[in-house]
Protein backbone atom coordinates (compact mmCIF):
# COMPACT_ATOMS: atom_id res chain seq x y z
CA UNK A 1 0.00 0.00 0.00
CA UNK A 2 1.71 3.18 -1.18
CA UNK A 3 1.23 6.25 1.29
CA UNK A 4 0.05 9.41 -0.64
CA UNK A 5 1.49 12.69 0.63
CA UNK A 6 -1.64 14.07 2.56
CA UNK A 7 -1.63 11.29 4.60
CA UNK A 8 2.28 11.31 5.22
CA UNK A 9 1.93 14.84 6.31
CA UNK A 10 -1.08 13.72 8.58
CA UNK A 11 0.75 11.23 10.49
CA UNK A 12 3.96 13.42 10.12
CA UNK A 13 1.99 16.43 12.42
CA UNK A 14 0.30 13.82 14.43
CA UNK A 15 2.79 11.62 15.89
CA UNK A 16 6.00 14.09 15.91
CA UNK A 17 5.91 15.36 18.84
CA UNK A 18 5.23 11.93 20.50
CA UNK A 19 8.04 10.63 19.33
CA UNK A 20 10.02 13.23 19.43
CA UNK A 21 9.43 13.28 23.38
CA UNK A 22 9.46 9.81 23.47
CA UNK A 23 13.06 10.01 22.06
CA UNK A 24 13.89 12.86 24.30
CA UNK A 25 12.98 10.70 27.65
CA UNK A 26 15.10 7.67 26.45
CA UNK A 27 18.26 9.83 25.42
CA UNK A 28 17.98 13.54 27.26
CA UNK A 29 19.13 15.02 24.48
CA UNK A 30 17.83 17.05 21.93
CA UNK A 31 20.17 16.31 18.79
CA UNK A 32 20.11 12.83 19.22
CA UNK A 33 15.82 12.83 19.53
CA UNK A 34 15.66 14.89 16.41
CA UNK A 35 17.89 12.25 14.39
CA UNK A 36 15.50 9.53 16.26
CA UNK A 37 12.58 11.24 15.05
CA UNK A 38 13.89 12.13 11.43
CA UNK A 39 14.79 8.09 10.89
CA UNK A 40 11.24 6.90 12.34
CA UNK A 41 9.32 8.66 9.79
CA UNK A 42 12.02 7.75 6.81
CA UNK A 43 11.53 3.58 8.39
CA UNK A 44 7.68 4.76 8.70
CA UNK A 45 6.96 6.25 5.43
CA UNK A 46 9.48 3.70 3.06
CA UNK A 47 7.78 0.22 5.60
CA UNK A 48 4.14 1.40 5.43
CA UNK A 49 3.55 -0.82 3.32
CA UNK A 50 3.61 -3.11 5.96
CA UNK A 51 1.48 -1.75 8.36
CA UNK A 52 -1.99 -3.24 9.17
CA UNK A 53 -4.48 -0.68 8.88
CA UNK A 54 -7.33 -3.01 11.38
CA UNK A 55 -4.87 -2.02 13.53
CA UNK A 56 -4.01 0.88 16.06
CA UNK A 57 -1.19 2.93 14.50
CA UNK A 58 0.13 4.28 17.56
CA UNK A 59 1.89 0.59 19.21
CA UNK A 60 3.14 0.36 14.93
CA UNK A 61 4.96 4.18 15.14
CA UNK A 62 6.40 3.26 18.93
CA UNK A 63 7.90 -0.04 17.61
CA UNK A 64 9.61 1.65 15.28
CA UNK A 65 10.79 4.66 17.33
CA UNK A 66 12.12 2.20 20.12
CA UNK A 67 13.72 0.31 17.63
CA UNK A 68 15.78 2.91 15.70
CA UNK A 69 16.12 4.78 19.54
CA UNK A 70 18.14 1.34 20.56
CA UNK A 71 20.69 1.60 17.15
CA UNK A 72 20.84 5.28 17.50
CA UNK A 73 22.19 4.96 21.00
CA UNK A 74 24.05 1.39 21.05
CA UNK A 75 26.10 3.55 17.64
CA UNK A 76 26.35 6.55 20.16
CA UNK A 77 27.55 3.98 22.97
CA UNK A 78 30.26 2.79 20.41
CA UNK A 79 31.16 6.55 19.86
CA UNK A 80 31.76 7.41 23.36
CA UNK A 81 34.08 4.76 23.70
CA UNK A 82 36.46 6.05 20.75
CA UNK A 83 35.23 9.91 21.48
CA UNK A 84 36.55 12.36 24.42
CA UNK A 85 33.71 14.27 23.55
CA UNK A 86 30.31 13.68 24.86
CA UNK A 87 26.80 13.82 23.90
CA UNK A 88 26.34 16.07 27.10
CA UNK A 89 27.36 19.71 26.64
CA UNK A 90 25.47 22.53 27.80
CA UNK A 91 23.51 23.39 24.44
CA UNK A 92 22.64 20.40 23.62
CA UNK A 93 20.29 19.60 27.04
CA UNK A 94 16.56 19.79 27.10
CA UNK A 95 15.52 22.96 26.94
CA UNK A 96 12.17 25.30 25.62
CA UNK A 97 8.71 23.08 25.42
CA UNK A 98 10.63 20.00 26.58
CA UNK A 99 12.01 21.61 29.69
CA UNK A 100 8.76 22.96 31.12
CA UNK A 101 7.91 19.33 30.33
CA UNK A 102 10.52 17.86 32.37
CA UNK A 103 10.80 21.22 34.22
CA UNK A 104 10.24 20.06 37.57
CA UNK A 105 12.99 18.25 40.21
CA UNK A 106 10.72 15.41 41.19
CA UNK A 107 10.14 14.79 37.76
CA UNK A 108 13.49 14.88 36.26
CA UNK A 109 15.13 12.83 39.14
CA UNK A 110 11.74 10.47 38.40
CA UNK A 111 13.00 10.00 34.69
CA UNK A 112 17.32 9.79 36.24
CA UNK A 113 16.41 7.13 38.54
CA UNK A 114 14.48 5.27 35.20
CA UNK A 115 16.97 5.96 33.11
CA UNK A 116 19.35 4.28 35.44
CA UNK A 117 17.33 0.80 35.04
CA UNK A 118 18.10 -1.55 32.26
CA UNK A 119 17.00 -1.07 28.94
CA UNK A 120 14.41 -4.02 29.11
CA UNK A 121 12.80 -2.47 32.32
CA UNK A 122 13.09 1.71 30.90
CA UNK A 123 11.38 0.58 27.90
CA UNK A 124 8.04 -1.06 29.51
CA UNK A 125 8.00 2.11 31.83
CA UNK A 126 8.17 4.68 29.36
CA UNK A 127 5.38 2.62 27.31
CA UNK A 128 3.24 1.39 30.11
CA UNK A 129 3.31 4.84 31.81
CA UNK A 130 4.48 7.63 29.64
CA UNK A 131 2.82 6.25 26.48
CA UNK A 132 -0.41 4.90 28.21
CA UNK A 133 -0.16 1.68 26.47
CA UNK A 134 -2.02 -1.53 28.25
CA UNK A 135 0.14 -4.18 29.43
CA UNK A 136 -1.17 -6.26 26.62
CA UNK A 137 -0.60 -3.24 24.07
CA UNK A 138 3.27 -3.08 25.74
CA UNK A 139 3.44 -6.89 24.82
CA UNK A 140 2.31 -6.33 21.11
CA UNK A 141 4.72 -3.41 20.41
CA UNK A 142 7.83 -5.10 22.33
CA UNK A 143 7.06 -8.41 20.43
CA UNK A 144 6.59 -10.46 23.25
CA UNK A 145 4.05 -12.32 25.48
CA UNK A 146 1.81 -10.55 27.74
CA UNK A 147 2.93 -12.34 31.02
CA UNK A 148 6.58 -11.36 30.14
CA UNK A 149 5.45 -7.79 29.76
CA UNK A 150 3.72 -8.22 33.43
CA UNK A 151 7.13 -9.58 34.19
CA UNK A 152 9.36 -6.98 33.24
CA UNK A 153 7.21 -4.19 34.60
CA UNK A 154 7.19 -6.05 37.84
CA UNK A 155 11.00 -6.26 38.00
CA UNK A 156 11.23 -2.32 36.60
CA UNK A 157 8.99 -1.73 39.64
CA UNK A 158 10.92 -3.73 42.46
CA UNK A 159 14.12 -2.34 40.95
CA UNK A 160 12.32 1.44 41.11
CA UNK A 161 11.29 0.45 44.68
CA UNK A 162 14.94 -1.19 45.85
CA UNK A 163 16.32 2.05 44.75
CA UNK A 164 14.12 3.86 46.97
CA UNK A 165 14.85 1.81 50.18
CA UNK A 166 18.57 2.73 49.48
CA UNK A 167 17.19 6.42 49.74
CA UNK A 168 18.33 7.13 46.38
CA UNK A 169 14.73 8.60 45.79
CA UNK A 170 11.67 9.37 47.84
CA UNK A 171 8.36 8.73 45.80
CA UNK A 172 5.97 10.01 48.30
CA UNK A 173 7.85 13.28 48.04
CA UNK A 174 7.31 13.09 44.42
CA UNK A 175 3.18 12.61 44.84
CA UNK A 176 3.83 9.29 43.36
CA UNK A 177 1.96 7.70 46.22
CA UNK A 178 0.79 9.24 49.37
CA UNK A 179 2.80 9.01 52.60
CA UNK A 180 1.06 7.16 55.53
């Protein structure tokens, strides 16, 4: 099924924006959620082909964004490692629309302490809770079965919650729950 150019520039304006923050919680930084975005709509547009329009777009676009997120950032990995320079200076943070986002303390130690977790644990998080996908949505996008993706939000969970006990983080002081 060839995608005509109205309906590239629909999904285009639709979906940037969540990807582009999607991008920008996984990597904290702007360049490299920019070249995340630009190469999910290149793999969307050139594979849509492929999608299956009885189904919800939204899990299809996320596949693909966490998919070309984990090359873009095992390649900047790899870089790091022959690079003095890093991927962290000054003008490349979050700043403008995405900093009121993640504007708040609470909420950017919240997304540290995530990012700190595996990849396998960040990556049902940022679905489950950032995205607002169902457990059984999570399962469909990440390719596996539903009682792994209870699994692995479980362990992202007791690893969040170990983390806290080591006083590393206080989630009641974030509103996350509400102290006794």
């Amino acid at each position: 099924m060839f995608i005509d150019e109205a309906k590239a520039e629909m999904i285009f304006n639709e979906y940037r924006q969540y990807i582009f923050r999607t991008a920008l919680l996984l990597t904290k930084s702007r360049s490299l959620a920019d070249d995340i975005t630009q190469e999910t709509f290149i793999i969307l547009l050139s594979k849509y082909d492929t999608y299956d329009p009885e189904r919800p777009i939204k899990p299809w676009i996320y596949t693909i964004t966490m998919n070309v997120a984990k090359t873009i950032i095992k390649k900047q990995k790899i870089l790091k490692y022959f690079s003095y320079f890093s991927d962290e200076s000054s003008h490349n943070r979050v700043d403008s629309v995405e900093e009121q986002f993640l504007k708040s303390d609470d909420i950017q130690e919240i997304w540290k302490i995530v990012n700190s977790l595996s990849w396998k644990s960040k990556e049902v998080i940022v679905l489950h809770f950032y995205s607002g996908l169902t457990l059984k949505e999570c399962s469909h996008v990440l390719g596996i079965p539903l009682g792994t993706a209870k699994s692995r939000l479980h362990t992202a969970l007791q690893q969040l919650r170990r983390l806290e006990l080591k006083g590393k983080f206080d989630f009641t002081k974030a509103g996350l729950y509400e102290e006794r």
